[in-house]
C-alpha atoms as a PDB file:
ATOM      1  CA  UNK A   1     -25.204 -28.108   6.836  1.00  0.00           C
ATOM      2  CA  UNK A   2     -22.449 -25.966   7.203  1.00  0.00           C
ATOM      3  CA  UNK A   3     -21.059 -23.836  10.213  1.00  0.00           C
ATOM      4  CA  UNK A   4     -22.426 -20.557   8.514  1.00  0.00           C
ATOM      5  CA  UNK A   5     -25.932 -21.961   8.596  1.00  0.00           C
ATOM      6  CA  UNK A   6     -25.731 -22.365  11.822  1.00  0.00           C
ATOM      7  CA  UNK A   7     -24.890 -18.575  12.452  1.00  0.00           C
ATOM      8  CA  UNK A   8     -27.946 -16.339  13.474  1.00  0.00           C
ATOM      9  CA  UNK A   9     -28.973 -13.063  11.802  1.00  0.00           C
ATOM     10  CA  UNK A  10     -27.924 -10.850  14.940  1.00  0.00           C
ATOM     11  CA  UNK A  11     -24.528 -13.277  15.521  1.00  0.00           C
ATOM     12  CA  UNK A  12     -23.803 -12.259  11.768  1.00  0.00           C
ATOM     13  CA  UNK A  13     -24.387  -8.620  12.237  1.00  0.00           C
ATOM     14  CA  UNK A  14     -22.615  -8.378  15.292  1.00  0.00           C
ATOM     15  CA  UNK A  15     -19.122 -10.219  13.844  1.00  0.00           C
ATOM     16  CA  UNK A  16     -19.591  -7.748  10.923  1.00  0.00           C
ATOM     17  CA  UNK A  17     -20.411  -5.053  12.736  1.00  0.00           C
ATOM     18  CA  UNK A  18     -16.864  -5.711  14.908  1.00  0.00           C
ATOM     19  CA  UNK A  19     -14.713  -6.331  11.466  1.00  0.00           C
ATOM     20  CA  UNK A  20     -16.033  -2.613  10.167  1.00  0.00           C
ATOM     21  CA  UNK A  21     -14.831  -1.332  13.905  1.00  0.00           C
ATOM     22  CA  UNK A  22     -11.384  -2.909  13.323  1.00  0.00           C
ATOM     23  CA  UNK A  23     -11.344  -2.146   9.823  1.00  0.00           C
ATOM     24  CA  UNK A  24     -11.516   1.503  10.580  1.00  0.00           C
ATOM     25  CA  UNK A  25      -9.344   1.537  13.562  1.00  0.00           C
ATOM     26  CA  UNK A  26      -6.655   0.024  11.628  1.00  0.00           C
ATOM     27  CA  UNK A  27      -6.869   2.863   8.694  1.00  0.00           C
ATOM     28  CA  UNK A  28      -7.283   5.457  11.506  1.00  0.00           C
ATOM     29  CA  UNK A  29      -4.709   7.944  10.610  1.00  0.00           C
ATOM     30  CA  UNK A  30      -2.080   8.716  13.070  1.00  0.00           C
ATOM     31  CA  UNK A  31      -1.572  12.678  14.821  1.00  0.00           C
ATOM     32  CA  UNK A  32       1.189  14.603  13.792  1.00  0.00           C
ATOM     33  CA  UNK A  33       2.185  14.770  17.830  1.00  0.00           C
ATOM     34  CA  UNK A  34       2.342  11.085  17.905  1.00  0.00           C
ATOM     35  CA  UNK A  35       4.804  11.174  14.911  1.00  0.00           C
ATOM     36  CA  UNK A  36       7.069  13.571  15.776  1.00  0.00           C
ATOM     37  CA  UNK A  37       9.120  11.483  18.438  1.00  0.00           C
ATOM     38  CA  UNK A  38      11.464  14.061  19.300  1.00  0.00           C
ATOM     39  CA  UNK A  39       8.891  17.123  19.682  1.00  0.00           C
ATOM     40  CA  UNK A  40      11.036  19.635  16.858  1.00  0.00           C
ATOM     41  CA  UNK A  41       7.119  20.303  14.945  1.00  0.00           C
ATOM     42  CA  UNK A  42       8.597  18.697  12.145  1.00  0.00           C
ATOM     43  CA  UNK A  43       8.320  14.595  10.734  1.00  0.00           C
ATOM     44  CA  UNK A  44      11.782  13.045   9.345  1.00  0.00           C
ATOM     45  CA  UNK A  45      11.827  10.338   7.122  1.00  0.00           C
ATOM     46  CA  UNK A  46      12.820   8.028  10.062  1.00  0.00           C
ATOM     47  CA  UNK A  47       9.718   9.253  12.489  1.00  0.00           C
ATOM     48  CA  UNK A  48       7.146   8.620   9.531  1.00  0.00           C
ATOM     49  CA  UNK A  49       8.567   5.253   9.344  1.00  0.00           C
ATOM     50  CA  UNK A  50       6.417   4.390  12.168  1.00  0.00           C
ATOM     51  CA  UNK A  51       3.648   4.576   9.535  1.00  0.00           C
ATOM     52  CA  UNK A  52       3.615   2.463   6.610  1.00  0.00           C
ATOM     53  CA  UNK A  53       1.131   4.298   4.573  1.00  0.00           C
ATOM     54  CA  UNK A  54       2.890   7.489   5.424  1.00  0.00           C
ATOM     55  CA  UNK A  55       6.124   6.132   4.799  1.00  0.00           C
ATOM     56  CA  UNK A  56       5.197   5.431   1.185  1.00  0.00           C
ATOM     57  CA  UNK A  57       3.408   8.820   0.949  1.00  0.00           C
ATOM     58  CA  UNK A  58       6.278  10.840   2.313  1.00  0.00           C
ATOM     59  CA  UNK A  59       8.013  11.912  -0.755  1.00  0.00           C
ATOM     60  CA  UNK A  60       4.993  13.029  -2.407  1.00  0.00           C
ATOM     61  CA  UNK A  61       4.023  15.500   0.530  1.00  0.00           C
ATOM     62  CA  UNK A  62       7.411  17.134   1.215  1.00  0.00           C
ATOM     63  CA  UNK A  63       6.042  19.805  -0.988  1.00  0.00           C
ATOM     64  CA  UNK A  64       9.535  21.623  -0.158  1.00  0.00           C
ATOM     65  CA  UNK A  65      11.662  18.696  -0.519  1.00  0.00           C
ATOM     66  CA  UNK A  66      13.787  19.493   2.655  1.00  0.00           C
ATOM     67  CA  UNK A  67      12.843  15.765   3.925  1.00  0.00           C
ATOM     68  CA  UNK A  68      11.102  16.710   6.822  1.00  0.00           C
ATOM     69  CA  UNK A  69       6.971  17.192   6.845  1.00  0.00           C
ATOM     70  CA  UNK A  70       5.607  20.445   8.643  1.00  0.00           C
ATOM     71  CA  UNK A  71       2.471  20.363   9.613  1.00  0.00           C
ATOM     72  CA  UNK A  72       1.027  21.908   6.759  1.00  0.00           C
ATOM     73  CA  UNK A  73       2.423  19.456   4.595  1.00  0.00           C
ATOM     74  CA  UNK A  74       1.035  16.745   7.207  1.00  0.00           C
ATOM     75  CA  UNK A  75      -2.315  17.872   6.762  1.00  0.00           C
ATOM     76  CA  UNK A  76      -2.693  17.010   3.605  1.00  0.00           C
ATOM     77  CA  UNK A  77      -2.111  13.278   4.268  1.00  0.00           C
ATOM     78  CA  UNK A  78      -5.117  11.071   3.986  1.00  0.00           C
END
């Protein structure tokens, strides 16, 4: 027998049910406010840094290419 068979149909459900929770809170996409650090209504290069996925997106949304994210361009991060 292993340790999963020992595992009941709600105890399964419930574990899954928490990854799923954590699995969205960790691809929970962050607000612009919480981003811009120094409150100018713009994200540098350095404040997105604080977000690895927005980090690597950065380039491709500076639609302007002035390095800084407005919140227009923001909004169109996923």
């Amino acid at each position: 027998m292993t340790r999963f068979s020992r595992m009941t149909v709600p105890a399964v459900l419930a574990s899954l049910g928490i990854l799923a929770a954590g699995s969205a809170l960790a691809q929970a996409k962050p607000s612009f406010e919480s981003l811009d650090k120094n409150g100018d209504g713009k994200i540098s290069l350095s404040e997105a840094s604080n977000d690895d996925a927005l980090f690597v997106a950065f380039k491709s949304l500076d639609s302007n290419k002035d390095g800084e994210l407005t919140r227009e361009e923001f909004a169109k991060y996923k």
